[in-house]
Every structure is written in structure tokens, then in C-alpha cells.
C-alpha atoms as a PDB file:
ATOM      1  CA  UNK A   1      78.184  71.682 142.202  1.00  0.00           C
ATOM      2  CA  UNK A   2      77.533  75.373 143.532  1.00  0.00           C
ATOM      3  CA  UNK A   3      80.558  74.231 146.677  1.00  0.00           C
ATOM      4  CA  UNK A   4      82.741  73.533 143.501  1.00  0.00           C
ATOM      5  CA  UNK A   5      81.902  77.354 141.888  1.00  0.00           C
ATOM      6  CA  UNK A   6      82.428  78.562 145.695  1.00  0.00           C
ATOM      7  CA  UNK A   7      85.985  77.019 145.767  1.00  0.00           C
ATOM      8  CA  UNK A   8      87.309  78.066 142.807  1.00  0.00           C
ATOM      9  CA  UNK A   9      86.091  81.170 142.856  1.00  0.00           C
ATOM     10  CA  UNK A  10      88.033  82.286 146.172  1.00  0.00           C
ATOM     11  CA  UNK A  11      91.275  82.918 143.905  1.00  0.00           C
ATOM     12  CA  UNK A  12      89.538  85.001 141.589  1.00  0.00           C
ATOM     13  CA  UNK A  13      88.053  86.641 144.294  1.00  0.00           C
ATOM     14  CA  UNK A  14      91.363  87.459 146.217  1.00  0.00           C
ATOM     15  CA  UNK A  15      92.965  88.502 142.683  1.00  0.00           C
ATOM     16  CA  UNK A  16      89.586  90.861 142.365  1.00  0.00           C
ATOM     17  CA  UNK A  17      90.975  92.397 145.245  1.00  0.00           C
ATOM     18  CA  UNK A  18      94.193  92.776 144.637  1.00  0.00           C
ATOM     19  CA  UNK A  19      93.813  94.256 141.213  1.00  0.00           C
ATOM     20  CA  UNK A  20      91.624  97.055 142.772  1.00  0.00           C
ATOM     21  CA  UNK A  21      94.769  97.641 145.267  1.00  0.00           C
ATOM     22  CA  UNK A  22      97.027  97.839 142.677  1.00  0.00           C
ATOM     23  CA  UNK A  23      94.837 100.189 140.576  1.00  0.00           C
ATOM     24  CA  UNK A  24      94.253 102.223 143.670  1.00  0.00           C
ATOM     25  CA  UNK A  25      97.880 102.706 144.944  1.00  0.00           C
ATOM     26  CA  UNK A  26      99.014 103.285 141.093  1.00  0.00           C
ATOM     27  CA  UNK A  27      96.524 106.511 140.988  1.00  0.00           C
ATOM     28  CA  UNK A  28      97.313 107.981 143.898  1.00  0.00           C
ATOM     29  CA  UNK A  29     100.805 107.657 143.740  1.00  0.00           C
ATOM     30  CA  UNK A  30     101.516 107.558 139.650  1.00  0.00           C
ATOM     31  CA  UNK A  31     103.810 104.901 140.708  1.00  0.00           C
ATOM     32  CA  UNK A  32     104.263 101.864 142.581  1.00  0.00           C
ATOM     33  CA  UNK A  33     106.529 101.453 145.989  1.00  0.00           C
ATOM     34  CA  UNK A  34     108.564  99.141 146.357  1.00  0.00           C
ATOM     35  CA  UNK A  35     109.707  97.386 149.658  1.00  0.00           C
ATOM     36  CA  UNK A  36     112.199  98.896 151.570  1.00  0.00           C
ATOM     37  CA  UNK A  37     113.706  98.517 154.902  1.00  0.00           C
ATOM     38  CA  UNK A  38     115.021 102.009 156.779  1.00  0.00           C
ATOM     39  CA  UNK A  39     116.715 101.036 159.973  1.00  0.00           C
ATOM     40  CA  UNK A  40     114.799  98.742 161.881  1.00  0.00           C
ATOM     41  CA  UNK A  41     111.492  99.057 159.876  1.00  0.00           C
ATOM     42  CA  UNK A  42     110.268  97.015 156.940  1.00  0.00           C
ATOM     43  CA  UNK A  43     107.733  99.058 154.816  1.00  0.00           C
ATOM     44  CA  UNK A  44     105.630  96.572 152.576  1.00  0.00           C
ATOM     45  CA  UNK A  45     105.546  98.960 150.186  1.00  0.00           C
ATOM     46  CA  UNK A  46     102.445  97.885 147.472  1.00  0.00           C
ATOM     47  CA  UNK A  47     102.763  94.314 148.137  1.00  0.00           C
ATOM     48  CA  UNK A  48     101.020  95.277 151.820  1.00  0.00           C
ATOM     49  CA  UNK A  49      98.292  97.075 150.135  1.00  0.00           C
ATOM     50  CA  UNK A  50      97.678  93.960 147.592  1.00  0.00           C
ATOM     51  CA  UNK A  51      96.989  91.771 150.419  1.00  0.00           C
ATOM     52  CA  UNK A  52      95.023  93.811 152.268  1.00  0.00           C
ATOM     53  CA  UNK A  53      92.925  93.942 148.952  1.00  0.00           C
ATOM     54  CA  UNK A  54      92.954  90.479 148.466  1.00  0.00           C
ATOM     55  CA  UNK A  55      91.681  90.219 151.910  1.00  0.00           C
ATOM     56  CA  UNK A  56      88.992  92.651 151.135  1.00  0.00           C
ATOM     57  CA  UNK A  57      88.092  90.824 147.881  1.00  0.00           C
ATOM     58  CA  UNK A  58      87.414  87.571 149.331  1.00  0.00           C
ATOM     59  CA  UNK A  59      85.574  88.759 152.634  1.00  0.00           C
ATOM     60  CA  UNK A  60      82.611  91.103 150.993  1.00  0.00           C
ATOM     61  CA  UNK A  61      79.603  89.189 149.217  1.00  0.00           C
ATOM     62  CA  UNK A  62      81.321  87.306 146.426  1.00  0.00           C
ATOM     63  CA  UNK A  63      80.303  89.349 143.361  1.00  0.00           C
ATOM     64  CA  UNK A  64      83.664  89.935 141.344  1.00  0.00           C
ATOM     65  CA  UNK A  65      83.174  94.033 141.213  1.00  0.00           C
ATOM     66  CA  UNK A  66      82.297  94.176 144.732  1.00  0.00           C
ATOM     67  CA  UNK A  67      86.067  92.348 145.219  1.00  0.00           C
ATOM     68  CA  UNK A  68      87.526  94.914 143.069  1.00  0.00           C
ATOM     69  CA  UNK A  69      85.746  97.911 144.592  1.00  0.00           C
ATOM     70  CA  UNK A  70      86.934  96.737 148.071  1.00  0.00           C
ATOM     71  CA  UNK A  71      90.657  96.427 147.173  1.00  0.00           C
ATOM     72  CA  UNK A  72      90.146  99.756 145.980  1.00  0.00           C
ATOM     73  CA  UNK A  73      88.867 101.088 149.270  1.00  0.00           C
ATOM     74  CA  UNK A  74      90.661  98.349 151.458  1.00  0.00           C
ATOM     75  CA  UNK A  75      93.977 100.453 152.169  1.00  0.00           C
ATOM     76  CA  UNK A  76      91.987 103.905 153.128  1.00  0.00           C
ATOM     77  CA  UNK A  77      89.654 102.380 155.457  1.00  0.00           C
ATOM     78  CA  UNK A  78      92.401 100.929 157.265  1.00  0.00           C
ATOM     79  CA  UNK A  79      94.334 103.860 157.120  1.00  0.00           C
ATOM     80  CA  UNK A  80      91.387 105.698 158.560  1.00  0.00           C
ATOM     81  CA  UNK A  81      90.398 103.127 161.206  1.00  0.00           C
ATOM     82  CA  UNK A  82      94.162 102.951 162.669  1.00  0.00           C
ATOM     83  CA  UNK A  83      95.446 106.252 163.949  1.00  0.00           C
ATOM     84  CA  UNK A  84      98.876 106.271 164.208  1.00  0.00           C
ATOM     85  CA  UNK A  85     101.213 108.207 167.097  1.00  0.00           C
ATOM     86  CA  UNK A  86     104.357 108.627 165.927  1.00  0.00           C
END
């Protein structure tokens, strides 16, 4: 029975996530971006940072705020970890 809860509970999870993603990207921008594609490089635009989210949302402890609290912070810490030379 619990297995069952655990299962079902992954989507919601992810979604969690992703909702905090959205919410976060939406703030800081006062707008969503959308994909694009300049030359030879294919920016996900928000549909990158809801995954990463989703990500987020299902990997930390399995408590629904926690999911949306690390979709909120997924996309910065990443940003922060990776330093980029270009």
C-alpha cells in the first residue's frame, strides 16, 4: 500500500517541481522564454528550466513543498555550480 502512494506520487512530485520552475523563471524575468535556435545553438528557453525542476522535485525527500521549493532553486544552483567560458 505505502509502494502504491510512492508510485503515484512521483508525477506529482516532478509537477511540484516544475511549477516552482515556472514560478521562478516568471519572477525573474516577468515573462516566459520561449525556445529559440540562433545559429547553431538551441536555447531551451523555460521548458529547460521546468525539467531541471522536475528533476529537483522528484530527487529531494518527497514532501510536496520541498518539490516546489527545489524547482524554485533548481535553475540557480546549476547556474552557480557550472561556470561557463564563453
Amino acid at each position: 500500500m505505502i509502494l502504491n502512494f510512492i508510485n503515484h506520487s512521483i508525477p506529482l512530485l516532478f509537477f511540484a517541481g516544475m511549477s516552482g520552475a515556472f514560478i521562478s523563471d516568471v519572477l525573474q524575468d516577468n515573462s516566459i522564454i520561449l525556445p529559440t535556435r540562433v545559429s547553431n545553438i538551441f536555447n531551451l528557453g523555460f521548458i529547460g528550466s521546468i525539467l531541471i525542476g522536475g528533476v529537483a522535485g522528484c530527487v529531494i525527500d518527497g514532501s510536496f513543498l520541498t518539490a516546489f521549493m527545489g524547482g524554485y532553486m533548481g535553475k540557480s544552483i546549476i547556474k552557480n555550480l557550472v561556470k561557463r567560458n564563453i
